[in-house]
Protein backbone atom coordinates (compact mmCIF):
# COMPACT_ATOMS: atom_id res chain seq x y z
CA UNK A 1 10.59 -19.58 -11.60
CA UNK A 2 9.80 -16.57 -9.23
CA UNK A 3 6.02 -16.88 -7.71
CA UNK A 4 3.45 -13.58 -7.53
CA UNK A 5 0.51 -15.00 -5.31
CA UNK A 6 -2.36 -12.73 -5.49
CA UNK A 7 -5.56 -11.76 -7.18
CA UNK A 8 -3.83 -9.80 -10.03
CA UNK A 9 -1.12 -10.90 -12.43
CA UNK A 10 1.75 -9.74 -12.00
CA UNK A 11 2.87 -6.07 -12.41
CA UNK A 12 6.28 -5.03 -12.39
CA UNK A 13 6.77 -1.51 -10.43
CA UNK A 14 9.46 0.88 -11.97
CA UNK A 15 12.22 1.88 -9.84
CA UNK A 16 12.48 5.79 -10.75
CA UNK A 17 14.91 8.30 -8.87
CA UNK A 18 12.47 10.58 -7.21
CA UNK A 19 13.10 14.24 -6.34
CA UNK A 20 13.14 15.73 -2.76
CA UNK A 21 11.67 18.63 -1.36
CA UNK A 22 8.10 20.02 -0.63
CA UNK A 23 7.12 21.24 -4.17
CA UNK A 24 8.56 19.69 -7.45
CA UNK A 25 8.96 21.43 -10.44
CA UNK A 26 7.05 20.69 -12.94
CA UNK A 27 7.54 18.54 -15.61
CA UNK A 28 6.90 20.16 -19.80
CA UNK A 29 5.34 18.25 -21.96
CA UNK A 30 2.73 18.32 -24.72
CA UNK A 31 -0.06 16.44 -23.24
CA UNK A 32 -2.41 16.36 -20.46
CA UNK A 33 -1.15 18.17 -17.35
CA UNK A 34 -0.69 15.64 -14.40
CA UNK A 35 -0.79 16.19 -10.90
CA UNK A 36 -0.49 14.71 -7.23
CA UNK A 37 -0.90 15.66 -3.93
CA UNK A 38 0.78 13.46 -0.90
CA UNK A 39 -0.64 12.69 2.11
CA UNK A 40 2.15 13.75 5.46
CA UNK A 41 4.33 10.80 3.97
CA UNK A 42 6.94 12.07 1.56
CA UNK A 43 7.17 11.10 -2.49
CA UNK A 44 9.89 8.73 -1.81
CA UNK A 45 8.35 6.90 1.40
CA UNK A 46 8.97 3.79 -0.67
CA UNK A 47 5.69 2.87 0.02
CA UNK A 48 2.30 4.30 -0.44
CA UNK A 49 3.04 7.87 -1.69
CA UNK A 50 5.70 6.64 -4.10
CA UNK A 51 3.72 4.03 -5.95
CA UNK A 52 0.60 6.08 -6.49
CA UNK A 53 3.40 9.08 -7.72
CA UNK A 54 5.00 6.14 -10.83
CA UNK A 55 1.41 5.41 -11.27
CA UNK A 56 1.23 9.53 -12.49
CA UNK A 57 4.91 9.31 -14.17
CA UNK A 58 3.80 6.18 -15.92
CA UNK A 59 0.51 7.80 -17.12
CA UNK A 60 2.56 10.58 -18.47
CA UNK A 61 5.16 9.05 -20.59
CA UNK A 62 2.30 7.03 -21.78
CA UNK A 63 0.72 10.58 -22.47
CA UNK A 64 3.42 12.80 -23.26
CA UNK A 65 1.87 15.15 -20.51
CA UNK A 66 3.70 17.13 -17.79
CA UNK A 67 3.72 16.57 -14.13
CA UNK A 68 3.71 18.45 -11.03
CA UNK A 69 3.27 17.42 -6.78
CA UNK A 70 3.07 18.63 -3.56
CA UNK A 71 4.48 17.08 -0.67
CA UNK A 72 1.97 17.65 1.81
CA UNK A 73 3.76 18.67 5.47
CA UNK A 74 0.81 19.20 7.71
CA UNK A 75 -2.75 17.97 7.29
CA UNK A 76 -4.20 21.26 7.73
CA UNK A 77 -2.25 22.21 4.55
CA UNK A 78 -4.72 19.58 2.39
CA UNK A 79 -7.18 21.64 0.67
CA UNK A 80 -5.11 24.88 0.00
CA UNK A 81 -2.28 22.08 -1.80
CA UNK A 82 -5.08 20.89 -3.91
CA UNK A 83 -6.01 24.30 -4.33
CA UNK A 84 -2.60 25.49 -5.79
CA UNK A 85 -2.44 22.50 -7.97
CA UNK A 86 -6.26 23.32 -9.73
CA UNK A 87 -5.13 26.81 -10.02
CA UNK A 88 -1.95 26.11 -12.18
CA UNK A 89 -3.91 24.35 -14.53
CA UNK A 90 -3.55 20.71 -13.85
CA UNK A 91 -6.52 18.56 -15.18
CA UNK A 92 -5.84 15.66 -13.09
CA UNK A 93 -5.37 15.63 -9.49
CA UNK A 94 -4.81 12.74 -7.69
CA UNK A 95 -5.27 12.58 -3.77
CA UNK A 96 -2.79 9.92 -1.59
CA UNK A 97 -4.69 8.90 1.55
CA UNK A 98 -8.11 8.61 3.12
CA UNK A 99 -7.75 11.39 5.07
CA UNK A 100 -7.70 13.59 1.83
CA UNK A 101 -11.33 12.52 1.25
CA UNK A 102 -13.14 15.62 2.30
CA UNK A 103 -10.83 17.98 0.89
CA UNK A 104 -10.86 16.11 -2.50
CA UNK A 105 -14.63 16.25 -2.58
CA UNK A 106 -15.22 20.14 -1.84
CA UNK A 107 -12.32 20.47 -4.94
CA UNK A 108 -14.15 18.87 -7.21
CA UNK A 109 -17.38 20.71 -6.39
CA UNK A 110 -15.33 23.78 -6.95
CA UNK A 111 -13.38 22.39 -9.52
CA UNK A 112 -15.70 20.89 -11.56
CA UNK A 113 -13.75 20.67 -14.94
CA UNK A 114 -10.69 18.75 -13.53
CA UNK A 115 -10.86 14.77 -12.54
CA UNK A 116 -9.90 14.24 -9.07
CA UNK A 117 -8.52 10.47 -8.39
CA UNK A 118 -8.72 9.84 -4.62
CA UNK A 119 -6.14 6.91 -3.60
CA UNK A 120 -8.22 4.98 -0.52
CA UNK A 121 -10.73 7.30 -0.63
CA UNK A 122 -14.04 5.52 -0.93
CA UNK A 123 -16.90 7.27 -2.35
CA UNK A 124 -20.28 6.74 -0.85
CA UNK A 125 -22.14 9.15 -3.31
CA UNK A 126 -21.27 9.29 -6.70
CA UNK A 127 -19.83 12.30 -7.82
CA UNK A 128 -19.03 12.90 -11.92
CA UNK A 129 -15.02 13.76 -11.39
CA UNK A 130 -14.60 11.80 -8.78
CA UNK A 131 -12.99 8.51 -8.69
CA UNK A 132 -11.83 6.37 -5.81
CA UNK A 133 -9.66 3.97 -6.11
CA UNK A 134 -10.18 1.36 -3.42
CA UNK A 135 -8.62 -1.94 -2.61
CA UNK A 136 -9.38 -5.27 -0.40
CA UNK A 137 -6.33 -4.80 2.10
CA UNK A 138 -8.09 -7.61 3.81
CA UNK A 139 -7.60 -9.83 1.24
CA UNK A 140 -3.98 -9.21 0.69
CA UNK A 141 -3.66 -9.01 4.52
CA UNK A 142 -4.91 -12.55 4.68
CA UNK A 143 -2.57 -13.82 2.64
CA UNK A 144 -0.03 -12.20 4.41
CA UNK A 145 -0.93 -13.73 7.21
CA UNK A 146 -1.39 -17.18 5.92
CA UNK A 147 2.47 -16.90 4.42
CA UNK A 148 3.21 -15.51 8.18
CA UNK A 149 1.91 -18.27 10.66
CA UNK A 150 3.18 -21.11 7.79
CA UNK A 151 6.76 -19.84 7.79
CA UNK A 152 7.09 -19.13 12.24
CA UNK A 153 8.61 -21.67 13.87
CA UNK A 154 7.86 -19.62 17.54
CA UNK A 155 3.80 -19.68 16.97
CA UNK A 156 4.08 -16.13 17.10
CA UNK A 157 3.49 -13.44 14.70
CA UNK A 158 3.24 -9.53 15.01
CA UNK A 159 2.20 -6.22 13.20
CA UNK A 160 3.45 -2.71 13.17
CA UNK A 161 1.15 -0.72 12.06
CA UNK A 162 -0.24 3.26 11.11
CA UNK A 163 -3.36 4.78 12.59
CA UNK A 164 -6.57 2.48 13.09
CA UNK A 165 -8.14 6.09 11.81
CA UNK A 166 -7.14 4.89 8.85
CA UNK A 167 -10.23 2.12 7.82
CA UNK A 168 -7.23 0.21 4.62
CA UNK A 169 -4.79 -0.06 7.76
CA UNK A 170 -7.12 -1.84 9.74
CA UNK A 171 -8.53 -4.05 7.03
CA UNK A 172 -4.96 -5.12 6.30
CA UNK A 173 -4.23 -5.77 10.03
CA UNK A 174 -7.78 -7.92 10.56
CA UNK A 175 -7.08 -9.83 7.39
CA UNK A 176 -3.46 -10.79 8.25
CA UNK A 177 -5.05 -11.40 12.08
CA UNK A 178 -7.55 -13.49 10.08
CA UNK A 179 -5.38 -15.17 7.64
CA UNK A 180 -2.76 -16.45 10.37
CA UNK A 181 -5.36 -17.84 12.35
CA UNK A 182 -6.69 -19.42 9.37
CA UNK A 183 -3.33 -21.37 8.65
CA UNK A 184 -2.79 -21.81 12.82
CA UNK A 185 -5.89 -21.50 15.15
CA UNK A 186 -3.34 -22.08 17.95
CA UNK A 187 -1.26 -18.82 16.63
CA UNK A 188 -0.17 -15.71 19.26
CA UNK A 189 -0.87 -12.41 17.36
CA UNK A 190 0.89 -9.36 18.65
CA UNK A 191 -0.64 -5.97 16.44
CA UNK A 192 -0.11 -2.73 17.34
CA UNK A 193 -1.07 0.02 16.12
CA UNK A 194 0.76 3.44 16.12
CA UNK A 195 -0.46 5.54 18.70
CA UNK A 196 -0.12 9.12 17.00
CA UNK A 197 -2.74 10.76 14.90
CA UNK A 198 -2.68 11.49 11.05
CA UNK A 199 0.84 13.87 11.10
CA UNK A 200 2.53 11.33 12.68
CA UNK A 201 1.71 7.77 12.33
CA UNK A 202 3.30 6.92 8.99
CA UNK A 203 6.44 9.26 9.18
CA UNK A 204 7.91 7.54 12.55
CA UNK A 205 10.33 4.91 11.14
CA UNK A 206 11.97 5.00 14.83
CA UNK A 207 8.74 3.96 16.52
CA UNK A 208 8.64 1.19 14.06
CA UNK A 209 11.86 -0.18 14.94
CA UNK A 210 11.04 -0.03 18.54
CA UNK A 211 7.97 -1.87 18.35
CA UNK A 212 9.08 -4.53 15.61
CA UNK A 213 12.14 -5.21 18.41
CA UNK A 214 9.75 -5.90 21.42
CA UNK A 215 7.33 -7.64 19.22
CA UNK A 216 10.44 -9.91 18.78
CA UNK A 217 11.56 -10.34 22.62
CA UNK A 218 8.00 -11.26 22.62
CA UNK A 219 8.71 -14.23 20.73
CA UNK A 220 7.58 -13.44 17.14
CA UNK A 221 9.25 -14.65 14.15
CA UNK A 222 7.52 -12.65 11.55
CA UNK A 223 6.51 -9.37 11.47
CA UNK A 224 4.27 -7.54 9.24
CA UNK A 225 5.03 -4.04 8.62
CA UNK A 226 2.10 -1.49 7.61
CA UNK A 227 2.55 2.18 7.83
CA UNK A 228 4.55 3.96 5.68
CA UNK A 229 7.70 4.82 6.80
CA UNK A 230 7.00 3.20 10.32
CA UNK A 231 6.52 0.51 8.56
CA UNK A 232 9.80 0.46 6.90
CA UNK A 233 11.35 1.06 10.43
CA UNK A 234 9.78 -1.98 11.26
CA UNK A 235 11.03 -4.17 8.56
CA UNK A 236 14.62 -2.68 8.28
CA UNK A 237 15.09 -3.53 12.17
CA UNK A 238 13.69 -7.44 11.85
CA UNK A 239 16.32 -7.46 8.72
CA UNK A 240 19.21 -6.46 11.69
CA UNK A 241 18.05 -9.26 14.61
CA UNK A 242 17.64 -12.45 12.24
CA UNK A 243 20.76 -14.20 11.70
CA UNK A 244 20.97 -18.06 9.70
CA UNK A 245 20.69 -19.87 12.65
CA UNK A 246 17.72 -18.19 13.80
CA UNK A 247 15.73 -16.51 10.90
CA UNK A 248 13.07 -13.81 11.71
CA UNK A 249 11.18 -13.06 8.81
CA UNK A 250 9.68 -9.98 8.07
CA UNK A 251 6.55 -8.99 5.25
CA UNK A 252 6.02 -5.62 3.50
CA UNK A 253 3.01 -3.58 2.40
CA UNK A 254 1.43 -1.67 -0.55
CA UNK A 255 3.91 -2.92 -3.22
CA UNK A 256 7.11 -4.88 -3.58
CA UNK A 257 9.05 -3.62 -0.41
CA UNK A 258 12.21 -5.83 -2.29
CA UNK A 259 12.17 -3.25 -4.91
CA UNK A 260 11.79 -0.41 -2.90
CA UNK A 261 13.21 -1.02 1.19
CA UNK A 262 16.41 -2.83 0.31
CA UNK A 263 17.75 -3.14 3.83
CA UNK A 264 15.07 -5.22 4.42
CA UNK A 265 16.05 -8.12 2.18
CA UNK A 266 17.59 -10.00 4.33
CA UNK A 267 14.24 -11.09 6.06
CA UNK A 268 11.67 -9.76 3.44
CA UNK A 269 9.72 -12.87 2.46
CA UNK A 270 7.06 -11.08 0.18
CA UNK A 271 4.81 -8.16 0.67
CA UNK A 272 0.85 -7.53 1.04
CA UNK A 273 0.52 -5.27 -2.45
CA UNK A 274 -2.06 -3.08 -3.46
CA UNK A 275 -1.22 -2.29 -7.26
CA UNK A 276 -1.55 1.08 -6.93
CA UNK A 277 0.76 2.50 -9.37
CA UNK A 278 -1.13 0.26 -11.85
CA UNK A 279 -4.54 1.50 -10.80
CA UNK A 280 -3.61 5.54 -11.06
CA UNK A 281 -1.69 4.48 -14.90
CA UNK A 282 -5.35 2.92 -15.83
CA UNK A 283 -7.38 5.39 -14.20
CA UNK A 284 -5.54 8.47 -15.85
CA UNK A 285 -5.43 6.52 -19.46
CA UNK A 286 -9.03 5.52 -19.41
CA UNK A 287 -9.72 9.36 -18.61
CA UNK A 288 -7.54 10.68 -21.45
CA UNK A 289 -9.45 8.24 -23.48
CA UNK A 290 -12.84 9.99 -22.86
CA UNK A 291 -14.18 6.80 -20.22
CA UNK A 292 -12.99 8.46 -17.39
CA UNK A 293 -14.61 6.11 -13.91
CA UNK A 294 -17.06 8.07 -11.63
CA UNK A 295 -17.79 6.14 -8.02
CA UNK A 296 -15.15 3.52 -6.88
CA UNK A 297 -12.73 1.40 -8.59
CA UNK A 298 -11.56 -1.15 -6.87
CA UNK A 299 -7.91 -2.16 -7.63
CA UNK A 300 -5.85 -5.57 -7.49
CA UNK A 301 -4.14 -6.86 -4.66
CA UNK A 302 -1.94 -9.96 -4.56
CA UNK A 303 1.43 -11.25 -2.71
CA UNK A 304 4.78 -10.16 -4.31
CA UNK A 305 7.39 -12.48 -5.33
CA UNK A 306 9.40 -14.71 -2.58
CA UNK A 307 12.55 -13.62 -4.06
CA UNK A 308 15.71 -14.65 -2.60
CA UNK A 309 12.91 -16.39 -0.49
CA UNK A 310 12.18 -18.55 -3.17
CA UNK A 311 13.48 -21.75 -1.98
CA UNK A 312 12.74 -21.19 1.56
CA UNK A 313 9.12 -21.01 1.40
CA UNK A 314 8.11 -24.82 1.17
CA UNK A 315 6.02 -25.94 -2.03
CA UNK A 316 2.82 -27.01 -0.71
CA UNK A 317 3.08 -23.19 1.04
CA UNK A 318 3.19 -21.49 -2.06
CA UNK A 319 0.36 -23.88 -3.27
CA UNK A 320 -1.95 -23.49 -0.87
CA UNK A 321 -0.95 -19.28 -1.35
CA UNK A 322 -2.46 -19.80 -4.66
CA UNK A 323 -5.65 -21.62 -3.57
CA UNK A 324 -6.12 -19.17 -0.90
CA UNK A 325 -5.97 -16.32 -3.30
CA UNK A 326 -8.21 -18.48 -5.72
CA UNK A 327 -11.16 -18.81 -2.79
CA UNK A 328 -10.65 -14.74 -2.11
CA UNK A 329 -11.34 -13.78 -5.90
CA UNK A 330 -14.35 -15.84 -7.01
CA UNK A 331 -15.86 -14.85 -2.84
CA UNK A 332 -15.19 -18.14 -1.38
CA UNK A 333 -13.36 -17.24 1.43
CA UNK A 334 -14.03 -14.11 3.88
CA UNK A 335 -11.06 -12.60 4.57
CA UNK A 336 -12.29 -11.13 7.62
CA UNK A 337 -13.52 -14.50 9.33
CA UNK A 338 -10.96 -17.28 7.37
CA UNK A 339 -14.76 -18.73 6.74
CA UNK A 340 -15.65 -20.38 3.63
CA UNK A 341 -18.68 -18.78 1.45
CA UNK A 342 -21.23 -21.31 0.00
C-alpha cells in the first residue's frame, strides 16, 4: 500500500499533454469561459504553473466551459496579459504567483464583473472578486524536512531554492530548515536561495543543477528542490550523482514531482505538495455554483507518495510522518520553531 503523508487526503493530479508557446488558443465550449495567466515560468514547468493550469482544465470539463492562457515572458508584461484576457470575455481569471498580486487587484477594481483567483496571493483586505488561494508551505516544508534528516546518512541536508522575494518560498525553506532540525538537532543545513530577481529565479534549471552538485561535494545526501524549473534542475542532477551503493536522495515541491519530473525518479523520495490544482477545480466550481470565496482560502498541503521509495523509507519513518502531520493540522506543532503548542 502506497503512503500520502500530509494534511489532505490524497488527490491524484492528471497528467495532461500541455501546449507550447506564449498564447494558447482557446478552447470552445458551452460553459463558463476560463482563463489563466502564468507567472515568468512556462505552462508546462511541471511544477507550479502547470498544476494551477489542470486545476482550470479540470474545472472546465467539469463545466463544459472553454479555456484560454497566457504565458507570461516578462513581469512588466503582468497587467496588460490580464488585461487581454478580461477583454476577450473570460469570466474567470486566475493569477500564478505572488508577484501577480498588485496587478490582479487593480483588474478586479477595473474589472469588477469577472472573479479573479490569485494563486499565493494573500489578500489583506477583502475584496468581493477576489480570492486568494494560500497555502502553509511551512507545514509541508516541515515534513519535508523531517523525511530529509531521517533518510541522510551524511547529517547533511540542502535546498535549492527561487527568490526569498517570494514570502511561500521562504516558508517552505524555514519549515524544511525547521522540520530537519526537529528530527536531528545535530543536522548541517545548506539552503540557498537563487540569487536573480522575479524573471529569473524559477526559469534557471542550469543554476539548479550547479548548486544541487556543490550542495553535494558539501556532503549532503538529500536535497530539496523549490523553484520551478530551478528546482527541477536541482532534482534531475541529484537523480545523475546517486548510484546503489551510495544513494543521494532528492525531494520535490508543489505537487507530485514523480508524476511530473520523471528523470528525477531515481532519487525522488516524495515531494512537499501544495494541492493546487485541487484548490483552483474547487474555487472555480464553488463560483459557478453562485458561492464564489471572497478573502483567502487556504488550500491543503501534505507529502506525496514514497513510490518506488516505498520500501526504503523505514516504518516507524512513515509513522512518525503521519503523527507529525497529525500535530501540524489540529496546531500542535509550529512548523516554524519544531515547538509543540499547548
Amino acid at each position: 500500500m502506497k503512503h500520502f503523508v500530509g494534511i489532505a487526503l490524497v488527490f491524484a493530479l492528471a497528467l495532461m499533454a500541455l501546449p507550447f508557446g506564449a498564447e494558447a488558443p482557446a478552447v470552445r465550449a458551452a460553459g463558463p469561459k476560463l482563463c489563466l495567466v502564468t507567472d515568468v515560468g512556462e505552462i508546462d514547468d511541471r511544477s507550479f504553473n502547470q498544476s494551477a493550469y489542470e486545476g482550470l482544465l479540470a474545472a472546465a470539463e467539469e463545466l463544459d466551459g472553454e479555456t484560454e492562457y497566457i504565458e507570461t515572458q516578462n513581469a512588466t508584461d503582468y497587467a496588460n496579459n490580464i488585461q487581454t484576457l478580461a477583454e476577450a470575455g473570460c469570466q474567470v481569471i486566475i493569477t500564478v504567483g505572488f508577484a501577480l498580486g498588485d496587478a490582479t487587484i487593480k483588474a478586479a477594481e477595473q474589472y469588477p464583473e469577472i472573479y479573479f483567483i490569485g494563486v499565493d496571493q494573500f489578500q489583506p483586505t477583502e475584496v468581493k472578486n477576489v480570492v486568494g488561494l494560500i497555502f502553509p508551505e511551512a507545514k509541508a516544508g516541515f515534513l519535508a524536512g523531517v523525511l530529509a534528516a531521517r533518510m541522510s546518512k551524511s547529517g547533511v541536508v540542502a535546498a535549492v531554492l527561487g527568490t526569498d522575494q517570494v514570502p511561500p518560498v521562504v516558508a517552505f525553506k524555514e519549515g524544511y530548515e525547521a522540520g530537519a532540525r526537529y528530527a536531528n538537532p545535530d543536522i548541517r543545513l545548506i539552503s540557498t536561495y537563487h540569487p536573480g530577481g522575479l524573471d529569473k529565479a524559477f526559469t534557471d534549471p542550469e543554476w539548479g543543477a550547479q548548486t544541487a552538485k556543490q550542495a553535494f561535494d558539501q556532503g549532503a545526501d538529500v536535497i530539496f528542490g523549490a523553484g520551478g524549473k530551478t528546482g527541477n534542475g536541482a532534482l534531475e542532477e541529484v537523480a545523475k550523482l546517486t548510484t546503489p551503493e551510495k544513494p543521494v536522495y532528492c525531494i520535490g515541491v508543489d505537487t507530485d514531482q514523480w508524476e511530473t519530473v520523471e528523470a528525477a525518479r531515481p532519487c525522488l523520495i516524495s515531494s512537499a505538495m501544495k494541492l493546487i490544482t485541487k484548490g483552483v477545480r474547487d474555487l472555480i466550481v464553488a463560483w459557478s455554483k453562485g458561492e464564489p470565496s471572497s478573502g483567502n482560502f487556504v488550500g491543503d498541503v501534505g507529502l506525496a507518495p514514497f513510490h518506488d521509495f516505498e520500501d526504503v523509507v523505514p516504518d516507524e519513518v512513515k509513522k512518525e510522518l503521519e503523527e507529525i502531520a497529525k500535530m501540524l493540522l489540529s496546531g500542535k506543532l509550529d512548523p516554524l520553531t519544531g515547538q509543540k503548542v499547548e
